[in-house]
N, C-alpha and C. Protein backbone atom coordinates (compact mmCIF):
# COMPACT_ATOMS: atom_id res chain seq x y z
N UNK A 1 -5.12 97.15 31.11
CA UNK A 1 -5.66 96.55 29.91
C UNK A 1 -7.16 96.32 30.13
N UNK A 2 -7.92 96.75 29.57
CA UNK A 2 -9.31 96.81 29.41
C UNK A 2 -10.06 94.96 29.04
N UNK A 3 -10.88 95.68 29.13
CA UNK A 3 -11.91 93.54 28.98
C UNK A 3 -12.05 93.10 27.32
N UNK A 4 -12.13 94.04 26.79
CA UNK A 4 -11.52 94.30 25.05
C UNK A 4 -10.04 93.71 24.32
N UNK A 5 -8.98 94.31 25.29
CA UNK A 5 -8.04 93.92 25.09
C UNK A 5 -7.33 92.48 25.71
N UNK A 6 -7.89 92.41 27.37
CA UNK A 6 -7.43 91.02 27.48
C UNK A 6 -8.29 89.53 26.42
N UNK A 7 -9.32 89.98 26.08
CA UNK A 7 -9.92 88.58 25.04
C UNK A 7 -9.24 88.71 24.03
N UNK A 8 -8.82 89.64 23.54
CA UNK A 8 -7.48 89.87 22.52
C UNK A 8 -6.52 89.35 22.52
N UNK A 9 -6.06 89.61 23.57
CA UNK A 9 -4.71 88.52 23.87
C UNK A 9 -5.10 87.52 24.35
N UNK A 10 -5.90 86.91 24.91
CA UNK A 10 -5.64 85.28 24.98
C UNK A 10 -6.53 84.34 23.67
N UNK A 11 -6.78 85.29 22.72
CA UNK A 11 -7.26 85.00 21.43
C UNK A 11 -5.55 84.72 20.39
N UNK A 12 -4.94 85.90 20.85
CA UNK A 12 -3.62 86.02 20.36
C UNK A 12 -2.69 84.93 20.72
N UNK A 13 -2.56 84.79 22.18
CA UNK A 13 -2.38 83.83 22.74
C UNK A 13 -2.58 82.28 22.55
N UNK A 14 -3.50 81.91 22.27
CA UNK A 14 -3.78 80.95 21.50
C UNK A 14 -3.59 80.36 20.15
N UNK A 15 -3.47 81.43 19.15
CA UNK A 15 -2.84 81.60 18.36
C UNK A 15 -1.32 81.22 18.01
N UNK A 16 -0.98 81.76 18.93
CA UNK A 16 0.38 81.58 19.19
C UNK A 16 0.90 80.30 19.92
N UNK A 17 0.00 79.24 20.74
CA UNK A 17 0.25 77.88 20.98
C UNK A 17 0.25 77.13 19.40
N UNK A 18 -0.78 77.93 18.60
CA UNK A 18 -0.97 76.99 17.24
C UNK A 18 0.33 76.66 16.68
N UNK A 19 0.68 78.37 16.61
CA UNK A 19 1.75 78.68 15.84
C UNK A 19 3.08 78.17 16.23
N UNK A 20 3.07 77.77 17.03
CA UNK A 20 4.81 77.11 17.86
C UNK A 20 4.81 75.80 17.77
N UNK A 21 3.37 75.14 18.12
CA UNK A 21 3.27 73.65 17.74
C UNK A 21 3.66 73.76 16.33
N UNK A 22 2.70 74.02 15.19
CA UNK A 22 2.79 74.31 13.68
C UNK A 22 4.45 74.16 13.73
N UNK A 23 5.10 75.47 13.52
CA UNK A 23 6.27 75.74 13.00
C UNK A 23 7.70 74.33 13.67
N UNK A 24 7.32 74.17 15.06
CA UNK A 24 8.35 73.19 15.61
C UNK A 24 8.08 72.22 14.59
N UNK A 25 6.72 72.06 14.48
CA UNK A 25 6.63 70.46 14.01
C UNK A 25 6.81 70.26 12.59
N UNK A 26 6.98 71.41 11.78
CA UNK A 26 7.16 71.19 10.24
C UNK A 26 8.88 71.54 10.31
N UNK A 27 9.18 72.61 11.74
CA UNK A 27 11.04 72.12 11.09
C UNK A 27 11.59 70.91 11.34
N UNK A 28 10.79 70.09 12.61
CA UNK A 28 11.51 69.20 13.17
C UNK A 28 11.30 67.98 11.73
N UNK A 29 10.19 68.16 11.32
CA UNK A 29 10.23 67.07 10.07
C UNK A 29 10.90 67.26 8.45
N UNK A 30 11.59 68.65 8.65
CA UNK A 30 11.93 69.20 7.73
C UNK A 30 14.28 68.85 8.06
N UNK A 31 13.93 68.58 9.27
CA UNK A 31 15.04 68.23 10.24
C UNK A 31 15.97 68.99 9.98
N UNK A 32 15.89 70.06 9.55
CA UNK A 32 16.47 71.47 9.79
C UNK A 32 17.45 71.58 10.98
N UNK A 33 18.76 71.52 11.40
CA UNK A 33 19.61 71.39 12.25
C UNK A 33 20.07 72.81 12.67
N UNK A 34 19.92 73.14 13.87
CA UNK A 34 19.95 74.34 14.80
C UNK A 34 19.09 75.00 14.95
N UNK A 35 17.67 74.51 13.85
CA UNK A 35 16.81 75.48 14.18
C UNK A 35 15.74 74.52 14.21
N UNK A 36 14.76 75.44 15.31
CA UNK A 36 13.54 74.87 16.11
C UNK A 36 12.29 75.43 15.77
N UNK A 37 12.34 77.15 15.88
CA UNK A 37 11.19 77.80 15.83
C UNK A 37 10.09 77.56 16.18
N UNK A 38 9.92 76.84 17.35
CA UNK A 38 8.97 76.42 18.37
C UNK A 38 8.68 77.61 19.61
N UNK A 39 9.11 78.48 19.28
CA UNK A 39 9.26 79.78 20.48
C UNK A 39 8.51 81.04 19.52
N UNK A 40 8.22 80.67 18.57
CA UNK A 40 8.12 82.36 17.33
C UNK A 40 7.15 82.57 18.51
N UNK A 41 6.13 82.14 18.24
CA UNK A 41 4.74 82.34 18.90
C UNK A 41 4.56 83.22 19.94
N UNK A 42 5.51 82.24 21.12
CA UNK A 42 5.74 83.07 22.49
C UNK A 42 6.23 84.55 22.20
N UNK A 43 7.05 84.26 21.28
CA UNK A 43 7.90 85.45 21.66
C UNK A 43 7.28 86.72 21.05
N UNK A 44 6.37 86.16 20.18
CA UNK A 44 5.27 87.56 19.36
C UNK A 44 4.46 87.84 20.98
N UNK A 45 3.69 87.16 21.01
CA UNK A 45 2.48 87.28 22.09
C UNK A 45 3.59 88.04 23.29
N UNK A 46 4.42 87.91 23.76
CA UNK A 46 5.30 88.64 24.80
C UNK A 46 5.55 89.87 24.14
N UNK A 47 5.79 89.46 23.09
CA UNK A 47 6.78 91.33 22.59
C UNK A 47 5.76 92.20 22.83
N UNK A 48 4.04 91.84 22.20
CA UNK A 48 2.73 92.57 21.92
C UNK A 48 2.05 92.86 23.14
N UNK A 49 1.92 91.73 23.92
CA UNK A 49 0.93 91.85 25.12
C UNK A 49 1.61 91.56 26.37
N UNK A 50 2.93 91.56 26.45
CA UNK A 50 3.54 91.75 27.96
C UNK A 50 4.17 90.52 28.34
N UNK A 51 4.67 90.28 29.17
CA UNK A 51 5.76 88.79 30.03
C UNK A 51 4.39 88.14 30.46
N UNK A 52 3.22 88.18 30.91
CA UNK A 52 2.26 87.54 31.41
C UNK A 52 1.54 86.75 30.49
N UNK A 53 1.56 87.15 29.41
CA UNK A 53 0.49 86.93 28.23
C UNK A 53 1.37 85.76 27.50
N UNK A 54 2.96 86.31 27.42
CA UNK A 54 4.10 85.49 26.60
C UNK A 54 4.18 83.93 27.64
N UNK A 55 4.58 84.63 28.88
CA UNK A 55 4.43 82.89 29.29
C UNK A 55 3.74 81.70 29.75
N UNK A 56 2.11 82.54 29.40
CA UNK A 56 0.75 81.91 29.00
C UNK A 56 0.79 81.12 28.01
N UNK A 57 1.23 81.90 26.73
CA UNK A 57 1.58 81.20 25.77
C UNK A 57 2.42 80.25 25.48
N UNK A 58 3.56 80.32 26.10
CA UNK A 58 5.15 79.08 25.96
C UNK A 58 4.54 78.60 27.06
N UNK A 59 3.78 78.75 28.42
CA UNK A 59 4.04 77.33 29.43
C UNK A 59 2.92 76.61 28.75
N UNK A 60 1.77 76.79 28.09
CA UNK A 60 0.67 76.03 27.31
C UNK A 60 1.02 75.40 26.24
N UNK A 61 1.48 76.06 25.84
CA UNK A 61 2.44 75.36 24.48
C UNK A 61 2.63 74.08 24.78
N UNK A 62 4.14 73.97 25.49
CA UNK A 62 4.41 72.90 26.19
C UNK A 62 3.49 71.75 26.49
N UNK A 63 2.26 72.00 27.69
CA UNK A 63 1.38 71.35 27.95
C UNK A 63 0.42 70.80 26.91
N UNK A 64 -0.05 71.50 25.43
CA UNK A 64 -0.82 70.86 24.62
C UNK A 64 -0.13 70.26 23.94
N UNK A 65 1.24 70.23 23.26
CA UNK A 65 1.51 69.34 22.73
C UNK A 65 2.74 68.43 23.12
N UNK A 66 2.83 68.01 25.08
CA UNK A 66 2.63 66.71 25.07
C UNK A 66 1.48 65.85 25.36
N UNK A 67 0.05 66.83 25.85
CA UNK A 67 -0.91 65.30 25.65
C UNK A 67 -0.75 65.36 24.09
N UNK A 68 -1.00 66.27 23.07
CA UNK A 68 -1.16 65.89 21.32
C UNK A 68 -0.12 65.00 21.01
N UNK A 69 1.47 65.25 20.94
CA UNK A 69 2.53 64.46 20.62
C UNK A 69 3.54 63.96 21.29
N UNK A 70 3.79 64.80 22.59
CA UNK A 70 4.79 63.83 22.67
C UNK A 70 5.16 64.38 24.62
N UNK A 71 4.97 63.79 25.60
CA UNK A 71 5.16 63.90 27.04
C UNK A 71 6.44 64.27 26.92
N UNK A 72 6.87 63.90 26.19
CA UNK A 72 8.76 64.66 26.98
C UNK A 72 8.48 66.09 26.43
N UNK A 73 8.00 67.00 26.14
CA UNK A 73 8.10 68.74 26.17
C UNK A 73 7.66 68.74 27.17
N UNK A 74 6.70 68.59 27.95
CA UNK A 74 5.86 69.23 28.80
C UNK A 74 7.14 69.41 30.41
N UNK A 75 8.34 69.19 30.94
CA UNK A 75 9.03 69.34 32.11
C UNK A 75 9.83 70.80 30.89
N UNK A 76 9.69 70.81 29.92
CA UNK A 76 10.60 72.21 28.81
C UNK A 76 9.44 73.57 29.43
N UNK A 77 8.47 73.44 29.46
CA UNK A 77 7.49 74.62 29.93
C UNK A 77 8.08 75.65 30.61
N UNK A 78 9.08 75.14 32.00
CA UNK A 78 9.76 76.05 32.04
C UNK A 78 10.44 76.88 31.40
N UNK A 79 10.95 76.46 30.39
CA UNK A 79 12.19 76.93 29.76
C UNK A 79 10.85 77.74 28.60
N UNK A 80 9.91 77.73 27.89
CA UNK A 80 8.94 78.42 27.23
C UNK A 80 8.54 79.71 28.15
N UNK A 81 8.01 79.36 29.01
CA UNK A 81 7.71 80.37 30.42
C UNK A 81 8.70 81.14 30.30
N UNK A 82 10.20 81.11 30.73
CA UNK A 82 11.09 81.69 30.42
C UNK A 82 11.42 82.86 30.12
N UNK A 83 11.26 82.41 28.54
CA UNK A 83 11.20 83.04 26.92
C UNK A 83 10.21 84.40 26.88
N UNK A 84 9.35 83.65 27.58
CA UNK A 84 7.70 84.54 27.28
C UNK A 84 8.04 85.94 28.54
N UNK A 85 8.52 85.52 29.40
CA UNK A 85 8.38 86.34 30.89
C UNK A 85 9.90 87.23 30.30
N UNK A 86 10.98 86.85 29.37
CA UNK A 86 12.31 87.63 29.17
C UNK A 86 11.88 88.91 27.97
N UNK A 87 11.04 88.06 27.13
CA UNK A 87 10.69 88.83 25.93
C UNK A 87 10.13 89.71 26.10
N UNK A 88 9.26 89.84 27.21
CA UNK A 88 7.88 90.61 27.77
C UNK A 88 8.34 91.72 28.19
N UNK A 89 8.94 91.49 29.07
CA UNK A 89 10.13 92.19 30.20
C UNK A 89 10.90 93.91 29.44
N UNK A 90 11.31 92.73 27.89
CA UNK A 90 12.57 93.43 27.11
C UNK A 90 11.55 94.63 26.69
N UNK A 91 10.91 93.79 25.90
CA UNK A 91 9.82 95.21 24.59
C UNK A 91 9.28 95.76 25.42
N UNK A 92 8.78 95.97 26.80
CA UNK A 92 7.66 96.85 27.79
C UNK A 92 9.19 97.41 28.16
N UNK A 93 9.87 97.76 27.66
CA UNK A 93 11.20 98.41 28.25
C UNK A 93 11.62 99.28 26.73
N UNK A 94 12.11 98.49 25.65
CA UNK A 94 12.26 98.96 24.56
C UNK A 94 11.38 98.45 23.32
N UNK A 95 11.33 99.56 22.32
CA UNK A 95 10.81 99.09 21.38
C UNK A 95 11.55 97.68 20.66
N UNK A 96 10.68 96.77 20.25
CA UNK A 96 11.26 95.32 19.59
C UNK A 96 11.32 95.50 18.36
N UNK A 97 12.22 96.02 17.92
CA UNK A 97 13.42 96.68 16.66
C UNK A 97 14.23 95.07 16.47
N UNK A 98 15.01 95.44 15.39
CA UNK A 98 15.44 94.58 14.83
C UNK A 98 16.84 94.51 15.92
N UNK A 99 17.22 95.89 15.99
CA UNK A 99 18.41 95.91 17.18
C UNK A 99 18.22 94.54 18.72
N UNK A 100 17.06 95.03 18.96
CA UNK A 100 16.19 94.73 19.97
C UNK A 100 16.20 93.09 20.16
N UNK A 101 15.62 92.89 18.68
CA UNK A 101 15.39 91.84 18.58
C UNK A 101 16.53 90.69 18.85
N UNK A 102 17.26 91.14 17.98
CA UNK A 102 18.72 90.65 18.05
C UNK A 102 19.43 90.37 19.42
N UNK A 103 19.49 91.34 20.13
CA UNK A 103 20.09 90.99 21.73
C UNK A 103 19.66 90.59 22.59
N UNK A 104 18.09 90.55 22.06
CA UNK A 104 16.53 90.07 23.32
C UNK A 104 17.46 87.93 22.27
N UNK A 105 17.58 87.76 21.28
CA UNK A 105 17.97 86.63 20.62
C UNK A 105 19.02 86.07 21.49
N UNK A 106 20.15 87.04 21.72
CA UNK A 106 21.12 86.11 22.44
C UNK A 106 21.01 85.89 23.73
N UNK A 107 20.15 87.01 24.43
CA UNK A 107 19.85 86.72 26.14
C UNK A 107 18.99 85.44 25.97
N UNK A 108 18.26 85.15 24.65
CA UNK A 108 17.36 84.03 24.98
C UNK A 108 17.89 82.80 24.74
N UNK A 109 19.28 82.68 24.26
CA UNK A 109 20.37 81.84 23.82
C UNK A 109 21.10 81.10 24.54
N UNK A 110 21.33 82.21 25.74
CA UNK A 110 21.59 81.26 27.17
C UNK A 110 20.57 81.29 28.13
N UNK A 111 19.45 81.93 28.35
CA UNK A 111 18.79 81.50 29.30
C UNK A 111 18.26 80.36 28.78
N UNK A 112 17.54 79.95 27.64
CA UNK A 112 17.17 78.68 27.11
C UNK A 112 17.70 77.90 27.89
N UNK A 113 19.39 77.51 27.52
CA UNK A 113 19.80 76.15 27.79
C UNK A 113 20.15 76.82 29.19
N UNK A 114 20.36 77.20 30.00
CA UNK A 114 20.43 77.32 31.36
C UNK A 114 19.06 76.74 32.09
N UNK A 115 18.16 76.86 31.45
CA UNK A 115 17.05 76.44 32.32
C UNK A 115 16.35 74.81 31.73
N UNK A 116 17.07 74.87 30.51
CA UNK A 116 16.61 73.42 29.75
C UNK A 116 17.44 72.11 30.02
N UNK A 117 18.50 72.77 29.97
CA UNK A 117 20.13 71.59 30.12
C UNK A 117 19.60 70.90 31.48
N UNK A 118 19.74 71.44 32.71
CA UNK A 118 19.42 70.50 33.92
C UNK A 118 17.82 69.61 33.78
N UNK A 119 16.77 70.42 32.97
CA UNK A 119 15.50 69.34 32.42
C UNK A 119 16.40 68.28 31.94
N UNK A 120 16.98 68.65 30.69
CA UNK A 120 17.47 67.63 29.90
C UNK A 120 18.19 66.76 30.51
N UNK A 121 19.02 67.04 31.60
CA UNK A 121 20.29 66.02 32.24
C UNK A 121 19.04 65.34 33.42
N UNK A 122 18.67 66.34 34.03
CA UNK A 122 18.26 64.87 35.16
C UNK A 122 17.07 64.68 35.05
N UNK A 123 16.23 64.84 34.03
CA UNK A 123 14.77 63.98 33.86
C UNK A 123 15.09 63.00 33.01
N UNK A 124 15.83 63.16 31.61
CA UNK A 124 16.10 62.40 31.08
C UNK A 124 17.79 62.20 30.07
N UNK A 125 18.52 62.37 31.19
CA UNK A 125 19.73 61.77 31.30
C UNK A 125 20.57 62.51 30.05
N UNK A 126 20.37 63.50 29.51
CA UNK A 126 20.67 64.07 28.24
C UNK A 126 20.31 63.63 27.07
N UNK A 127 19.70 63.05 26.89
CA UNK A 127 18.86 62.35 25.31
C UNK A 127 17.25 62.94 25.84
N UNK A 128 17.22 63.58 24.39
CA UNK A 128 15.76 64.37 24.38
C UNK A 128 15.01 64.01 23.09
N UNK A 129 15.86 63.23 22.12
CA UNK A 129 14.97 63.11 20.92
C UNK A 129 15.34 63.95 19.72
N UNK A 130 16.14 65.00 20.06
CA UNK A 130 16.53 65.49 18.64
C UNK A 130 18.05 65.97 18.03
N UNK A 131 18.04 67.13 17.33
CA UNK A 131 19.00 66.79 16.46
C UNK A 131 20.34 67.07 17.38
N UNK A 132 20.11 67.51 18.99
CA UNK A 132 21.48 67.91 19.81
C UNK A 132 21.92 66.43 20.45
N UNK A 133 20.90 65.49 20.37
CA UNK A 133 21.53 63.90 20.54
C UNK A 133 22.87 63.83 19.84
N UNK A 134 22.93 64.21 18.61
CA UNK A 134 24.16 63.55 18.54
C UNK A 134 25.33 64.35 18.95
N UNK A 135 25.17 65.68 18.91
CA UNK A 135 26.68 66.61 19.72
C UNK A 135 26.98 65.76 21.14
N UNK A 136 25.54 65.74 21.71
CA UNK A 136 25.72 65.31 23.20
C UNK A 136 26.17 64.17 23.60
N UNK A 137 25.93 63.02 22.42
CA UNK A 137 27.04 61.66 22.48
C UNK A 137 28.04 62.00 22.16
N UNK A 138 28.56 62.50 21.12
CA UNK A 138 29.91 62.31 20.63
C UNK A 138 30.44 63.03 22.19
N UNK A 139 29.95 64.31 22.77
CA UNK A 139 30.99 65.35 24.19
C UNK A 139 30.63 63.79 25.03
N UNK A 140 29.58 63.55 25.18
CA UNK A 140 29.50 62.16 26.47
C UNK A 140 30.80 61.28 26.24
N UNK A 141 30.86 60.85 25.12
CA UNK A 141 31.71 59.46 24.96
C UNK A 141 33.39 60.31 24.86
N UNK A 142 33.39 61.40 24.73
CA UNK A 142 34.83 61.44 24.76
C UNK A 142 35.24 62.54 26.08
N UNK A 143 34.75 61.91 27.32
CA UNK A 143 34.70 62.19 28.47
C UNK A 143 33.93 63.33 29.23
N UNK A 144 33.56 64.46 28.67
CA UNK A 144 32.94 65.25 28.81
C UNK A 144 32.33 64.90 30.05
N UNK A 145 31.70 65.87 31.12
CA UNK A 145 30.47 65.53 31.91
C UNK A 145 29.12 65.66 31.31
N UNK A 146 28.11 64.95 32.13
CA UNK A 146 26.90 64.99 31.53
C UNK A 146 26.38 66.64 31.05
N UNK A 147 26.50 67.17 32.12
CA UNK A 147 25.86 68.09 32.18
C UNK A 147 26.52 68.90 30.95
N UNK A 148 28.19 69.37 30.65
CA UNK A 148 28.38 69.94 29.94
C UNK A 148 28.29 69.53 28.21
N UNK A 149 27.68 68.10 28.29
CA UNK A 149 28.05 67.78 27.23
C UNK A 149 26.33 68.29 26.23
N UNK A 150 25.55 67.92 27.38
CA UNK A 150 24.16 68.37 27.03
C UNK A 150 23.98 70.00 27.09
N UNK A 151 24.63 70.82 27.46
CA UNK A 151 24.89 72.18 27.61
C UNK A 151 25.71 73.16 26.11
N UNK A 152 26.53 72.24 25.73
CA UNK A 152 27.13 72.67 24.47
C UNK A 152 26.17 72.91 23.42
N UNK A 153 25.92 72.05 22.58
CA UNK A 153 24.72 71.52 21.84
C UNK A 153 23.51 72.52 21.77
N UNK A 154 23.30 72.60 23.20
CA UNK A 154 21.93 73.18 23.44
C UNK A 154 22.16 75.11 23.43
N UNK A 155 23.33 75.68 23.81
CA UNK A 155 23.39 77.03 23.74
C UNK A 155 23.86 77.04 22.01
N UNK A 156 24.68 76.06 21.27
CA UNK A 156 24.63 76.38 19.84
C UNK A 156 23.68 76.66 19.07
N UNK A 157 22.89 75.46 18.76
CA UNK A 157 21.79 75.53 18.24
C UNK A 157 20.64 76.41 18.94
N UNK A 158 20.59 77.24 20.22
CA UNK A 158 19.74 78.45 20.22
C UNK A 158 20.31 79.73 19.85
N UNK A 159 21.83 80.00 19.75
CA UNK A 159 22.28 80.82 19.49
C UNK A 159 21.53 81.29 18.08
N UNK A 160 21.35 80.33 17.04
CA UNK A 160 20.67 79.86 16.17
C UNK A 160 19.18 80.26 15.62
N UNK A 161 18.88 79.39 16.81
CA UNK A 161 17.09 79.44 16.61
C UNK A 161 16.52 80.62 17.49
N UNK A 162 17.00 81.33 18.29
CA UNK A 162 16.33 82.23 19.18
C UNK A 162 16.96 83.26 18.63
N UNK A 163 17.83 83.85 18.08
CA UNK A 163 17.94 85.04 17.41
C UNK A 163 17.59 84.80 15.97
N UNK A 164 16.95 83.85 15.80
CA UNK A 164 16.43 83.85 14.17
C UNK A 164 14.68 84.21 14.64
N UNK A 165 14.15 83.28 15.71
CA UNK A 165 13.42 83.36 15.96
C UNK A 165 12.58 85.01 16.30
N UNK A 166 13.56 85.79 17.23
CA UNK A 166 13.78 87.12 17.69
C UNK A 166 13.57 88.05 16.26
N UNK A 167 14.27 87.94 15.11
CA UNK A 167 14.33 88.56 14.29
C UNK A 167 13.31 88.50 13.61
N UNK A 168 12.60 86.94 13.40
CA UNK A 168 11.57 86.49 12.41
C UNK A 168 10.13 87.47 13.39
N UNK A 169 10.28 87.46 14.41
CA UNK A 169 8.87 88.44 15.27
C UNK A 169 9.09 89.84 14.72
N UNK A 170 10.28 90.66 14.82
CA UNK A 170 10.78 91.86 15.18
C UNK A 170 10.39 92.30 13.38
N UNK A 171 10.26 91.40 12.86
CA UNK A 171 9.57 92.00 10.92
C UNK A 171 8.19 91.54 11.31
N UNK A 172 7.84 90.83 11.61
CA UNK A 172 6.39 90.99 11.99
C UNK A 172 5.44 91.47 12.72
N UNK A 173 6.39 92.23 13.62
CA UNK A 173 5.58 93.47 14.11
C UNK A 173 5.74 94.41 13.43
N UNK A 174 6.62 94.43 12.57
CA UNK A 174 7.22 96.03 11.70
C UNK A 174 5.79 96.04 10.77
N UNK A 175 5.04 94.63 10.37
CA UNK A 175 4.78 94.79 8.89
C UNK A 175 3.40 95.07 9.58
N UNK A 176 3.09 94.37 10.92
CA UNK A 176 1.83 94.58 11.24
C UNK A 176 0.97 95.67 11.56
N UNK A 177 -0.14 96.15 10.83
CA UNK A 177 -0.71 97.53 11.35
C UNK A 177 -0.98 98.13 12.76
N UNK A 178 -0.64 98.80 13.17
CA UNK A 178 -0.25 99.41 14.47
C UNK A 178 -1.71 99.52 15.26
N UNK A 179 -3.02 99.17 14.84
CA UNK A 179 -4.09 99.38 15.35
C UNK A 179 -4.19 97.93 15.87
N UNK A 180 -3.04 97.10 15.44
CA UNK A 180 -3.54 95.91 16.56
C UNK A 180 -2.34 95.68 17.18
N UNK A 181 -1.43 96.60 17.89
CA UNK A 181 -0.46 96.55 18.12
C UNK A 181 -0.63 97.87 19.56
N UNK A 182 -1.23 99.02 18.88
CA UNK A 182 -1.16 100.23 20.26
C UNK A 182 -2.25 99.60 20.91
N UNK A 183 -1.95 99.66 22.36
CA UNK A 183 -2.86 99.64 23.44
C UNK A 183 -2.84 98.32 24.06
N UNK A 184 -1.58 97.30 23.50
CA UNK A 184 -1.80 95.58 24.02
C UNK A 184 -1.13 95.44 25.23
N UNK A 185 -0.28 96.56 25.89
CA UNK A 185 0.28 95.96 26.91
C UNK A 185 -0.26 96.69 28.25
């Protein structure tokens, strides 16, 4: 990638922190249940400019908006990083088609909560603040273990949001003109 194209992408890149803060924070107030869309961002900037560029974008993410709103995202970075380094991985392999999109959605469905659930259980005990609090009391209180109860919740609602998310990129690269698309990875 040329000196042209990397200011491109971390122009893009940046962009794409806007865009994940933006979208999380108008569903979460919109309280939209299973869906997050706090990942679109990453997962454009990965599909376009590679796993390096994507988890530039999701581990920053993270980091600007808990100094802006709120310190409990920022130990989730991993789980953004993730996203960005799976997505990257997928499209520098296949084109990010709607097919694509779709199954790059459910691999990101369980790696999510595989790498989020143990954040969630032992930094802060399975209560994170949103709408999987309440699955994760009701599995807590009717014996469940911690871990699985915060684990349920969390692969539903991405099943959800990461193949919606996956799909919502995979038309926006379709629609986008290909002169800012050839030559990004």
């Amino acid at each position: 990638m040329n000196q042209r194209n990397r200011t491109y992408a971390l122009i893009f890149s940046s962009l794409a922190i806007a865009v994940n803060i933006v979208l999380g924070t108008v569903v979460d107030m919109l309280s939209i249940p299973l869906l997050f869309l706090d990942t679109v961002g990453t997962i454009f900037t990965a599909a376009v400019f590679g796993p390096w560029y994507g988890a530039l974008a999701g581990g920053l993410t993270n980091l600007v908006q808990g100094v802006i709103t709120n310190p409990k995202v920022i130990p989730f970075a991993l789980v953004n990083i993730a996203i960005g380094i799976t997505v990257g991985f997928i499209a520098k392999k296949w084109k990010f088609n709607f097919v694509t999109a779709a199954i790059t959605g459910i691999i990101l469905a369980v790696v999510a909560p595989l790498i989020g659930t143990p954040i969630a259980t032992y930094v802060y005990g399975g209560i994170t603040g949103d709408f999987n609090d309440v699955l994760f009391t009701w599995l807590a209180q009717s014996g469940q273990k911690i871990f699985t109860a915060a684990f349920i919740p969390r692969i539903t609602s991405n099943f959800v949001d990461k193949i919606a998310s996956c799909l919502i990129v995979s038309l926006l690269i379709q629609r986008l003109p290909k002169r800012y698309i050839e030559g990004a990875k």
